[in-house]
Protein backbone atom coordinates (compact mmCIF):
# COMPACT_ATOMS: atom_id res chain seq x y z
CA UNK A 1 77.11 114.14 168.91
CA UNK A 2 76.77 110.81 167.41
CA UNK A 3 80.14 109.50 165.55
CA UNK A 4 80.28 110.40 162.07
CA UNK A 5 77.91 113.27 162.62
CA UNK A 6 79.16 116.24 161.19
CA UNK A 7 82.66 117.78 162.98
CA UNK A 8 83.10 114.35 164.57
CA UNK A 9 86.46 113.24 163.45
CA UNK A 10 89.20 110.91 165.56
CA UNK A 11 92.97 111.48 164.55
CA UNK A 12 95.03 108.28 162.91
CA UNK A 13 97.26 108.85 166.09
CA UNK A 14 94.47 108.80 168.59
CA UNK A 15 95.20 106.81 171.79
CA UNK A 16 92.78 104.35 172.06
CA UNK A 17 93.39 101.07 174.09
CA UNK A 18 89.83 100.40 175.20
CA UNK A 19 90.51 100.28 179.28
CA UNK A 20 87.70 101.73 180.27
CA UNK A 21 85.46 98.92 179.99
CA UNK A 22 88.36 96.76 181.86
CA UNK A 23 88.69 98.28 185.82
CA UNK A 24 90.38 95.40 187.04
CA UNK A 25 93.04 96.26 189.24
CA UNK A 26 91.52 99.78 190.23
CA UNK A 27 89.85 100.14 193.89
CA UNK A 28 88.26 102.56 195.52
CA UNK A 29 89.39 105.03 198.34
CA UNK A 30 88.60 104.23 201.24
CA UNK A 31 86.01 106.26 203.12
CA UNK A 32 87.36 108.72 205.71
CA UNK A 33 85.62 109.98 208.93
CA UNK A 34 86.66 113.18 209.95
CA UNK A 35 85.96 115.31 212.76
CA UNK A 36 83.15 118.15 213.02
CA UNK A 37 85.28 120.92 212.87
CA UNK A 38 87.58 119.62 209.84
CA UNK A 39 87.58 121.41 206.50
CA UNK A 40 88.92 118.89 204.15
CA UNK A 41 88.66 121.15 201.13
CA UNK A 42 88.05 120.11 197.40
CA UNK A 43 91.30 119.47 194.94
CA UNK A 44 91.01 118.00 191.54
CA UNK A 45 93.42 115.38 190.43
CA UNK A 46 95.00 114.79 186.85
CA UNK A 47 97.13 112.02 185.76
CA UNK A 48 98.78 112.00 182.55
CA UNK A 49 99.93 108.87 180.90
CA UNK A 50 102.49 107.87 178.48
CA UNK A 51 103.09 105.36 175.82
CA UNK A 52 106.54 103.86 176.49
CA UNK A 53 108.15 100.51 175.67
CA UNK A 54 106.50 99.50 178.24
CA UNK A 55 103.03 100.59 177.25
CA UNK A 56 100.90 103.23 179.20
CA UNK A 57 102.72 104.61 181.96
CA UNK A 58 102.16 107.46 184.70
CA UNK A 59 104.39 110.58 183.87
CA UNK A 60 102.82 113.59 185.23
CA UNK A 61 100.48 113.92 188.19
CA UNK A 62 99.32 117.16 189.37
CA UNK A 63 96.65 118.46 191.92
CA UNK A 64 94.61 121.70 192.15
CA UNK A 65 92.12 123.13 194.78
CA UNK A 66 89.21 124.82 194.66
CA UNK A 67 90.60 128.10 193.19
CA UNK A 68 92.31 126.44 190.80
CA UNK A 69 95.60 126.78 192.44
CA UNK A 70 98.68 124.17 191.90
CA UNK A 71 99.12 122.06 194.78
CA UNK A 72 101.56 119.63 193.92
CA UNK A 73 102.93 119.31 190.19
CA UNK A 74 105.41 116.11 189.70
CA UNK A 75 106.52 114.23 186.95
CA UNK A 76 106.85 110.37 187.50
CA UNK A 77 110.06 108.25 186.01
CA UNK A 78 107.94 105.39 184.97
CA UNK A 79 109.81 102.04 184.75
């Protein structure tokens, strides 16, 4: 819905730090060939960030496949 619409409402505390505008830094994964018999399957990634004294920082990364199944769960020390 369009902000300020009715039910639209962002918290006093909402992270905000406008980023996604701003890529730079960021590249793309590279393309890989694989053979005709390979099943490379489908996983989902999430990242979750931080605010330290740093700033934003990585501290959780997990991965999931296609039933939704926990591949690899870490948290990350961030500097």
């Amino acid at each position: 819905a369009a902000i300020g619409s009715t039910g639209c409402q962002v918290a006093k505390q909402h992270v905000q730090d406008g980023r996604k505008e701003n890529l730079e830094g960021f590249v793309k994964t590279f393309e890989k060939e694989l053979s005709g018999d390979a099943h490379p399957g489908v996983y989902a990634l999430d990242c979750e960030m931080s605010y330290t004294t740093y700033g934003l920082e990585l501290t959780r990364v997990t991965v999931v496949d296609t039933d939704l199944q926990v591949v690899y769960d870490t948290f990350v020390r961030p500097d």
